[in-house]
Protein backbone atom coordinates (compact mmCIF):
# COMPACT_ATOMS: atom_id res chain seq x y z
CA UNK A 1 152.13 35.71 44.30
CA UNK A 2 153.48 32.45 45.36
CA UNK A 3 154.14 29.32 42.93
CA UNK A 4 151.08 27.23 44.28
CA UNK A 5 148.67 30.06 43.80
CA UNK A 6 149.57 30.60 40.21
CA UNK A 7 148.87 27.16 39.37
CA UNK A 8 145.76 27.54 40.95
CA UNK A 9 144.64 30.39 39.30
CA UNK A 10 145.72 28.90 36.12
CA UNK A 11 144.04 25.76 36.66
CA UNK A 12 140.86 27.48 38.02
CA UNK A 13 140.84 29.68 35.03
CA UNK A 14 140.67 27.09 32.32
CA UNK A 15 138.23 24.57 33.62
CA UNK A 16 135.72 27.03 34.00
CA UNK A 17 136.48 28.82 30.62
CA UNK A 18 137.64 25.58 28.69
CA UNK A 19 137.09 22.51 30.21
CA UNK A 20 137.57 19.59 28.04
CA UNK A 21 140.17 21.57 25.48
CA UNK A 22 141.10 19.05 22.75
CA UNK A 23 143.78 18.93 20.29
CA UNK A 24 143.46 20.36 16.70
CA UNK A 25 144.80 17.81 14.79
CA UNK A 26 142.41 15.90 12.62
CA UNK A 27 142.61 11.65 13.45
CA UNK A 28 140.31 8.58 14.28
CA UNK A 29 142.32 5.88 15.30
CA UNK A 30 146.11 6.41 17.25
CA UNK A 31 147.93 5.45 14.10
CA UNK A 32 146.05 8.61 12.23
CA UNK A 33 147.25 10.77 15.67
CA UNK A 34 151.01 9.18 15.51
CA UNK A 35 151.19 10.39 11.88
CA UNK A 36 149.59 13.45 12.33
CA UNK A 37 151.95 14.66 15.13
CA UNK A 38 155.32 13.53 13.53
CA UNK A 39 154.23 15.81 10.74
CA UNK A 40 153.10 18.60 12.62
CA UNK A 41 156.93 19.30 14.10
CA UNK A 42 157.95 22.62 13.13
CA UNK A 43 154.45 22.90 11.26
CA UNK A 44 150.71 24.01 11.54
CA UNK A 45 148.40 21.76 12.64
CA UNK A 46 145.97 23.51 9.65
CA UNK A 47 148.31 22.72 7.47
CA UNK A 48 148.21 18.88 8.61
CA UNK A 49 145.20 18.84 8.61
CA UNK A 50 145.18 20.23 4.60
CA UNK A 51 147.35 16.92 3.42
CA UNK A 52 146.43 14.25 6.04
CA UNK A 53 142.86 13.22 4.51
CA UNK A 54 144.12 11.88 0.60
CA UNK A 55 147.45 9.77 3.39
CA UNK A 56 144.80 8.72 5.04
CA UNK A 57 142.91 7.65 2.82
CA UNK A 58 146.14 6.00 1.58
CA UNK A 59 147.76 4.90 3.82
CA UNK A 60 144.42 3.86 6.47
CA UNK A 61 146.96 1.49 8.59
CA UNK A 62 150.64 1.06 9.10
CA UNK A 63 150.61 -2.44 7.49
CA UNK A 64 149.77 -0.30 3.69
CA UNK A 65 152.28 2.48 5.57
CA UNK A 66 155.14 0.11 6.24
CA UNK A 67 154.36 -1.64 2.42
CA UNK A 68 154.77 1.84 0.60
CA UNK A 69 158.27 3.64 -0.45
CA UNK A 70 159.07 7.27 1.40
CA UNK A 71 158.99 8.61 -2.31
CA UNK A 72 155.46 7.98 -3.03
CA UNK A 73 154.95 8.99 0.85
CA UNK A 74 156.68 12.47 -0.25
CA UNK A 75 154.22 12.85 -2.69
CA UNK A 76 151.05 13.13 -0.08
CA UNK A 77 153.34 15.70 2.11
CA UNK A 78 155.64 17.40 0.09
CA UNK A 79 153.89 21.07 1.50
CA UNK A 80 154.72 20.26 4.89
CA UNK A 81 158.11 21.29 6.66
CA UNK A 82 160.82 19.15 5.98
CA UNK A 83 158.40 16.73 3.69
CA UNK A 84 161.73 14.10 2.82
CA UNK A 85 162.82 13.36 6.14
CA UNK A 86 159.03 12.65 7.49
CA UNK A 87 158.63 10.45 4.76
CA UNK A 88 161.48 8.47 5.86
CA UNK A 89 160.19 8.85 9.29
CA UNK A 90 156.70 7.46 9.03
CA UNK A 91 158.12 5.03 6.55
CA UNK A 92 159.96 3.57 9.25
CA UNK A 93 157.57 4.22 11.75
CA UNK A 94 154.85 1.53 10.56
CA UNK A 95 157.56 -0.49 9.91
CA UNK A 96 158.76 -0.62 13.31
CA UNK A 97 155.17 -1.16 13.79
CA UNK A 98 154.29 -4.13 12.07
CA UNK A 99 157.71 -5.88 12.94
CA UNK A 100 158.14 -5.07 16.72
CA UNK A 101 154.52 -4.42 17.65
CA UNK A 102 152.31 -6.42 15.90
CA UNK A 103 150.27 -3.84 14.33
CA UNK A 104 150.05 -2.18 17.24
CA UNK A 105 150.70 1.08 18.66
CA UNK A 106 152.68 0.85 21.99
CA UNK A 107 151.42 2.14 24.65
CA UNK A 108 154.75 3.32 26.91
CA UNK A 109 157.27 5.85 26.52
CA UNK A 110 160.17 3.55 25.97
CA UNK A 111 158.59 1.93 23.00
CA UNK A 112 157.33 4.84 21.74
CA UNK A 113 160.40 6.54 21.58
CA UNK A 114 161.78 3.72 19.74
CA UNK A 115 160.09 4.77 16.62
CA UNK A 116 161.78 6.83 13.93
CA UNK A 117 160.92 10.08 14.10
CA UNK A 118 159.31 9.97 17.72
CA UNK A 119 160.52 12.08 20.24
CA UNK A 120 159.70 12.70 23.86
CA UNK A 121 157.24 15.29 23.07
CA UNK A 122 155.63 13.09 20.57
CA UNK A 123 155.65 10.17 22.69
CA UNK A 124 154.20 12.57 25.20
CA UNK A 125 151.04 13.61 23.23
CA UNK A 126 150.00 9.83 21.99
CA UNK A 127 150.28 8.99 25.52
CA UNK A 128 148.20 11.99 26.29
CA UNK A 129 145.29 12.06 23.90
CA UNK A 130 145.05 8.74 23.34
CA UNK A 131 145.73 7.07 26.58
CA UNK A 132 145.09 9.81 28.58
CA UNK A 133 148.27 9.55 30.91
CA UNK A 134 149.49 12.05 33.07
CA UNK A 135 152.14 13.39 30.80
CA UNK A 136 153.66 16.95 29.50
CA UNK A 137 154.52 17.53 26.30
CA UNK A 138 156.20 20.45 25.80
CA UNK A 139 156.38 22.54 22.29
CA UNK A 140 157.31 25.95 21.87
CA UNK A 141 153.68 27.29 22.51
CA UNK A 142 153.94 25.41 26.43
CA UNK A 143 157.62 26.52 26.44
CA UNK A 144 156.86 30.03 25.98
CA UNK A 145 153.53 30.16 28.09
CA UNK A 146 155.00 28.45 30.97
CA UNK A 147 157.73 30.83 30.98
CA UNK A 148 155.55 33.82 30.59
CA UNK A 149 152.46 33.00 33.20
CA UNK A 150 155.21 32.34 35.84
CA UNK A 151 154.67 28.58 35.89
CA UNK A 152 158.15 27.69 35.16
CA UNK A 153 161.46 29.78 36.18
CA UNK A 154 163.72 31.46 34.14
CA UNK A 155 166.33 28.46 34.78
CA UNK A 156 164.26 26.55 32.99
CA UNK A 157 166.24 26.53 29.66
CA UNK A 158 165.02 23.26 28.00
CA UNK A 159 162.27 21.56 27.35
CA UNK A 160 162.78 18.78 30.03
CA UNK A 161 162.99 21.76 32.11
CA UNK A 162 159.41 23.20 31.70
CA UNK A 163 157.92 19.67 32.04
CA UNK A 164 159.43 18.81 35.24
CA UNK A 165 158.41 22.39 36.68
CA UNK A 166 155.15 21.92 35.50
CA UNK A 167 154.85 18.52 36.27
CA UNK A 168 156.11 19.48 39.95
CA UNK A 169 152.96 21.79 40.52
CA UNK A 170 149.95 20.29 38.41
CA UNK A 171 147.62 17.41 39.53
CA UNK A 172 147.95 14.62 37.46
CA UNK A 173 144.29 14.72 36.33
CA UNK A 174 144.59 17.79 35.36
CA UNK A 175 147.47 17.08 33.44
CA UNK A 176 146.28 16.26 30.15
CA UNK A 177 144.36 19.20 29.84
CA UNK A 178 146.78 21.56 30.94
CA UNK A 179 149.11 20.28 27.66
CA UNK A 180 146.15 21.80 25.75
CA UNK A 181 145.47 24.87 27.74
CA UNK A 182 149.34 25.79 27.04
CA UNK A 183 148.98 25.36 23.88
CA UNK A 184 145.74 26.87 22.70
CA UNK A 185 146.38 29.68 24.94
CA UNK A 186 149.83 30.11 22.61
CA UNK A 187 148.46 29.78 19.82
CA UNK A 188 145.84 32.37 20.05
CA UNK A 189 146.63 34.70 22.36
CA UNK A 190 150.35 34.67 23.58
CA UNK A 191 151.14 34.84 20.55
CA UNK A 192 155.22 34.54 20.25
CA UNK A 193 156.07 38.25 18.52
CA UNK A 194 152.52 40.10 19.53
CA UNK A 195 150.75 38.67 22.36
CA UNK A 196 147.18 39.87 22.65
CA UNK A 197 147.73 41.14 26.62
CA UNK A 198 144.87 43.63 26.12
CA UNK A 199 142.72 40.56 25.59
CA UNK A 200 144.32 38.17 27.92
CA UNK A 201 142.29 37.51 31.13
CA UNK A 202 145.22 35.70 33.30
CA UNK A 203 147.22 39.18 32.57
CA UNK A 204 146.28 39.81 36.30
CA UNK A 205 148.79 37.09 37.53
CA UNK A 206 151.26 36.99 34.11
CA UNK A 207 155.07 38.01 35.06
CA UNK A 208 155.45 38.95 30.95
CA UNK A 209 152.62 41.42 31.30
CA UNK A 210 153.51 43.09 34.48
CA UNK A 211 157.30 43.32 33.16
CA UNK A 212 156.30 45.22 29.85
CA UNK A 213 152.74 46.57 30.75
CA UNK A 214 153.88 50.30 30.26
CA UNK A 215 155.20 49.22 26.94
CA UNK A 216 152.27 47.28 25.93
């Protein structure tokens, strides 16, 4: 099957099946969605999603963020991975906020990026969700998916990697979605030690599932 009609068959597959997928993370405003995501890394969104309403309620803006200490911040996320360094993080975070951005939060990659504890794939999914930009961020569920489906190559070792494949092949309007498709579709059924491939329906065009079919 060539490259172009994978994509399409991906692409075709979702929109009818799920066509306005949304991320799981609990917010209403993009600070809620910033803080949300930088404590997500190398954690469940459920479990986010456990701890996030009492910070919220908290911490409602990054000006009472930015005011507070990271050790009464630990205190509000001490169940999630890594709890003191994301403390720190979003510490600094609002406080880059309020100094640099009024208040504010930015709105390009750059600036984004220029927060503690924001990396490209956070920058990615703020860009995303909230501004709904054409961009790709790739976690481990879109990492492994990609590579699986056939969507990106086996030289595609990093990150970076996966997102310009993917980027290379996907219409920009369907972009946004597609982060979500990856990642739901990971999450639930390509699951990283026991995929479901007897449940799968794009096992018709997945390279993992004709590779190990007779094994599955």
């Amino acid at each position: 099957m060539l490259k172009k009609e994978r994509f399409r068959r991906f692409i075709d597959y979702f929109t009818e099946h799920y066509p306005e997928p949304k991320t799981e993370l609990n917010f209403s405003n993009p600070f809620e969605l910033l803080t949300a995501v930088i404590l997500s890394a190398q954690c469940t969104d459920k479990r986010i999603n456990q701890i996030t309403p009492a910070l919220f309620a908290r911490f409602p803006e990054p000006e009472s963020l930015a005011a507070a200490s990271s050790d009464e911040v630990f205190t509000y996320i001490r169940s999630v991975s890594y709890p003191n360094n994301k403390a720190k993080h979003l510490v600094g975070m609002a406080r880059a906020i309020m100094e640099r951005f009024g208040g504010e939060i930015p709105t390009t990659l750059a600036d984004l990026q220029s927060l503690p504890g924001v990396g490209r794939k956070t920058a990615h999914v703020i860009l995303s969700v909230i501004y709904n930009e054409p961009t790709m961020a790739v976690d481990t569920h879109v990492f492994r998916v990609s590579h699986r489906l056939g969507l990106a190559p086996l030289t595609a070792t990093t990150p970076l990697a996966v997102e310009k494949a993917l980027m290379a092949h996907i219409p920009k309007t369907y972009v946004p979605k597609a982060h979500h498709w990856l990642i739901l579709h990971g999450r639930y059924v390509c699951l990283a030690r026991t995929p479901k491939c007897d449940s799968c329906d794009l096992r018709d065009f997945c390279k993992y599932y004709e590779k190990n079919r007779l094994e599955l």
